[in-house]
Protein backbone atom coordinates (compact mmCIF):
# COMPACT_ATOMS: atom_id res chain seq x y z
CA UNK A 1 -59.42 84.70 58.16
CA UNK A 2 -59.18 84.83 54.75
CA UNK A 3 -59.84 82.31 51.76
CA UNK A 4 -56.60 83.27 50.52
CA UNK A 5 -54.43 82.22 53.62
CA UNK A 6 -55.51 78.99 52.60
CA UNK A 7 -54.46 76.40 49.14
CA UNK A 8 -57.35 73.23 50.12
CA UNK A 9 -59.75 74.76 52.43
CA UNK A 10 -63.46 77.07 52.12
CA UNK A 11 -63.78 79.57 54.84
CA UNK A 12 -66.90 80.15 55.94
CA UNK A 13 -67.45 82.79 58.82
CA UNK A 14 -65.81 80.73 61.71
CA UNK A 15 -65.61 77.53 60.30
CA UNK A 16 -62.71 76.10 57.85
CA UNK A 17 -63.41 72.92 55.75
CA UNK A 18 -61.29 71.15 53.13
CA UNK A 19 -62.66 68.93 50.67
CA UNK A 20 -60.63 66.72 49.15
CA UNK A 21 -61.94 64.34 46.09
CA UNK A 22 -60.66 61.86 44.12
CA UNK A 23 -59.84 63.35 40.31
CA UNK A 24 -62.40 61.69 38.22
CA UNK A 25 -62.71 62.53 34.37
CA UNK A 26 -65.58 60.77 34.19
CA UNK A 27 -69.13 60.48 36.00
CA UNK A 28 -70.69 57.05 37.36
CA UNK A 29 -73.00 58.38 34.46
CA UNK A 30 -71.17 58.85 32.18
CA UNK A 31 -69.37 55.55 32.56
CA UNK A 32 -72.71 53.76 32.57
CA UNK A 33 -73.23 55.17 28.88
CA UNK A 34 -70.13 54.77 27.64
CA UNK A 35 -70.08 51.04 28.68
CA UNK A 36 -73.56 50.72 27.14
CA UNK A 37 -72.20 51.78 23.91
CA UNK A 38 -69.20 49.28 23.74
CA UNK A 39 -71.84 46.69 24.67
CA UNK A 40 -74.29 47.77 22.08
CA UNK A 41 -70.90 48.09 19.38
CA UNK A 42 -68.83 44.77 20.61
CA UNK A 43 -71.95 42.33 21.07
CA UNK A 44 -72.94 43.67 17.43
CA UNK A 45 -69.64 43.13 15.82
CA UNK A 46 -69.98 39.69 17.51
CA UNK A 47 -73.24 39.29 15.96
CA UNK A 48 -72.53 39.55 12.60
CA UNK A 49 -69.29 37.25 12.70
CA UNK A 50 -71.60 34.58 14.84
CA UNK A 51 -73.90 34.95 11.46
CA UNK A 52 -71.35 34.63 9.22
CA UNK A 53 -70.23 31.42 11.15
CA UNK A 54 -67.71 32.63 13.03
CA UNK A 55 -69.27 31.46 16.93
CA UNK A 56 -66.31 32.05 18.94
CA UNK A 57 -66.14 35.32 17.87
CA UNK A 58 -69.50 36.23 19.82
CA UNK A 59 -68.27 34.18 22.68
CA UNK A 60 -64.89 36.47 22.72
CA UNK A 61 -67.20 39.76 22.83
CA UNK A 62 -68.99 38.55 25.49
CA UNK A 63 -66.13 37.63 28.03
CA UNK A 64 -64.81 41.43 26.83
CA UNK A 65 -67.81 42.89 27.95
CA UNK A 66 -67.75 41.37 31.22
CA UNK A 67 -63.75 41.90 32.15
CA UNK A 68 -64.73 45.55 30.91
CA UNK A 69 -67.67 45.82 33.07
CA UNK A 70 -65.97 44.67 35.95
CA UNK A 71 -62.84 47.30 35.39
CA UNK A 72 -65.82 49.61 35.26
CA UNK A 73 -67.26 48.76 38.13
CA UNK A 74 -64.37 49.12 40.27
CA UNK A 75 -63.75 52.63 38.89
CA UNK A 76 -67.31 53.53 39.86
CA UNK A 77 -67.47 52.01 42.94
CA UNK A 78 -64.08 54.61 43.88
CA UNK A 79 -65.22 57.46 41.52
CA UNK A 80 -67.25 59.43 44.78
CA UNK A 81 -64.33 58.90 47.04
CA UNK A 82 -63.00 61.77 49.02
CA UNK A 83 -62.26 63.19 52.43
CA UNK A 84 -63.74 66.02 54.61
CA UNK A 85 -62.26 67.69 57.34
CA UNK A 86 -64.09 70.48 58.96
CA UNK A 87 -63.10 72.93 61.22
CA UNK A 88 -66.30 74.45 63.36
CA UNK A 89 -65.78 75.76 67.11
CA UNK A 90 -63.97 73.56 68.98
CA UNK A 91 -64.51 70.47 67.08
CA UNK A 92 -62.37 68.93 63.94
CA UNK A 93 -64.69 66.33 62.23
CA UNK A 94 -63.08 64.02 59.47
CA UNK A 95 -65.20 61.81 57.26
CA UNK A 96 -63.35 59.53 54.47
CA UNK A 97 -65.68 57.79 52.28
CA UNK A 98 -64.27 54.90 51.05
CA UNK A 99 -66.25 52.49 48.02
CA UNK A 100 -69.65 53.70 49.74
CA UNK A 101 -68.22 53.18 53.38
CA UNK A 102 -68.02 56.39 55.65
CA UNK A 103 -65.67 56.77 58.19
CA UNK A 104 -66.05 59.52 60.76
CA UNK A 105 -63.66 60.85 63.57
CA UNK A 106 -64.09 63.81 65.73
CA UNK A 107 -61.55 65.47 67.98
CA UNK A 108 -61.29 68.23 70.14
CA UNK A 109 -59.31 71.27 68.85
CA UNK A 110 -57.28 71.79 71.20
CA UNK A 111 -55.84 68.40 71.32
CA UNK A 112 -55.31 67.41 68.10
CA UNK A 113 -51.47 66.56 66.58
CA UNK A 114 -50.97 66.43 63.08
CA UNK A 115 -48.02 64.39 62.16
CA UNK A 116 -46.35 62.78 58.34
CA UNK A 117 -47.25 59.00 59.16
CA UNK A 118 -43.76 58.68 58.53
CA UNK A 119 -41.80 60.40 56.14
CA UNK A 120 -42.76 64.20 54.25
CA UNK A 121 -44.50 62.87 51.44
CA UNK A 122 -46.57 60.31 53.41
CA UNK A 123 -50.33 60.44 54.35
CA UNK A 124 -50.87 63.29 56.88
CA UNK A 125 -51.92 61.59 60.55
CA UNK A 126 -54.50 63.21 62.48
CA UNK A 127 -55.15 62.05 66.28
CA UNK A 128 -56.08 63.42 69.67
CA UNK A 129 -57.80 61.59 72.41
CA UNK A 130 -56.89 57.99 71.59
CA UNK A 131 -57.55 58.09 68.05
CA UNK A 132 -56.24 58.49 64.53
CA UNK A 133 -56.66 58.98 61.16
CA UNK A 134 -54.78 59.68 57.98
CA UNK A 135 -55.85 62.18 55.92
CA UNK A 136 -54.43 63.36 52.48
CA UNK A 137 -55.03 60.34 49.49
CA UNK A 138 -56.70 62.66 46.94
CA UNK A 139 -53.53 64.93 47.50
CA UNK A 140 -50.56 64.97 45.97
CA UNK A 141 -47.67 63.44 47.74
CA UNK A 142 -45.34 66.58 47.65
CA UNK A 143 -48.43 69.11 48.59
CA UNK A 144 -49.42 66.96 51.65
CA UNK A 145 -46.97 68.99 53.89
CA UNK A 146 -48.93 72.29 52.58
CA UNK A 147 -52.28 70.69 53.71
CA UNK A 148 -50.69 70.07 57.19
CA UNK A 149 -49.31 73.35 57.79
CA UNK A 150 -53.23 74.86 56.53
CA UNK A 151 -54.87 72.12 58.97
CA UNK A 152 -52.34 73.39 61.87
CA UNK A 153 -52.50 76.94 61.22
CA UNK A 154 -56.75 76.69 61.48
CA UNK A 155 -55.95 74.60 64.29
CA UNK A 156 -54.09 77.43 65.98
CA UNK A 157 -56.44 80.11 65.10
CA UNK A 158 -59.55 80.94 67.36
């Protein structure tokens, strides 16, 4: 099978795996950096007003740092989200990783459904064997039905 029967997924040999990630400008990194920098530039700014005799200013800077630093910690706590499905034999293994949490199903081939959760645009549900999970967040809504019909097709295929 080739890579260009399919939009999401890496063929390699036998096996077929999609990874799907979470569109991040910005590294953990660089986010560290950049909120170092507003730190080093707001607390200074507050400095010199708190000098001049301006206190609340300082106090001000410091309750923006912290709102800031909590916005950015909540974007880098979701920035290495994503989901894997992989395709190898006769086993389809899902992992999500959710805010540092892994989640990890595995299903036989040859039972697996996948199913909208409940309308075209809505998360793609995998499940086989008593479970489920829904698969697609890091795609967009109106592409989900694409990633379904690649996930079927490699389903299909021996």
């Amino acid at each position: 099978m080739s890579n260009q029967a399919y939009q999401f997924a890496q063929v390699s040999g036998p096996a077929v795996q999609w990874r799907l990630k979470r569109n991040c400008s910005v590294t953990p990194a660089q986010l560290g950096w950049m909120y170092l920098s507003l730190c080093t530039l707001s607390l200074g700014i507050g400095m010199f007003f708190w000098m001049q005799g301006a206190t609340l200013v300082l106090a001000f800077a410091g309750v923006e740092v912290a709102v800031v630093g909590l916005a950015f910690l909540a974007y880098a706590r979701h920035a290495a989200d994503g989901e894997m499905i992989s395709l190898q034999g006769s086993n389809l293994v899902v992992e999500l990783e959710t805010a540092g949490r892994l989640e990890r199903a595995e299903f036989e081939r040859q039972w697996v459904r996948v199913e909208p959760k409940s309308g075209d645009q809505s998360l793609i549900e995998l499940s086989g064997q008593g479970r489920s999970i829904e698969v697609g967040r890091f795609v967009r809504p109106e592409l989900r039905q694409v990633l379904a019909r690649e996930i079927r097709r490699a389903l299909r295929s021996a």
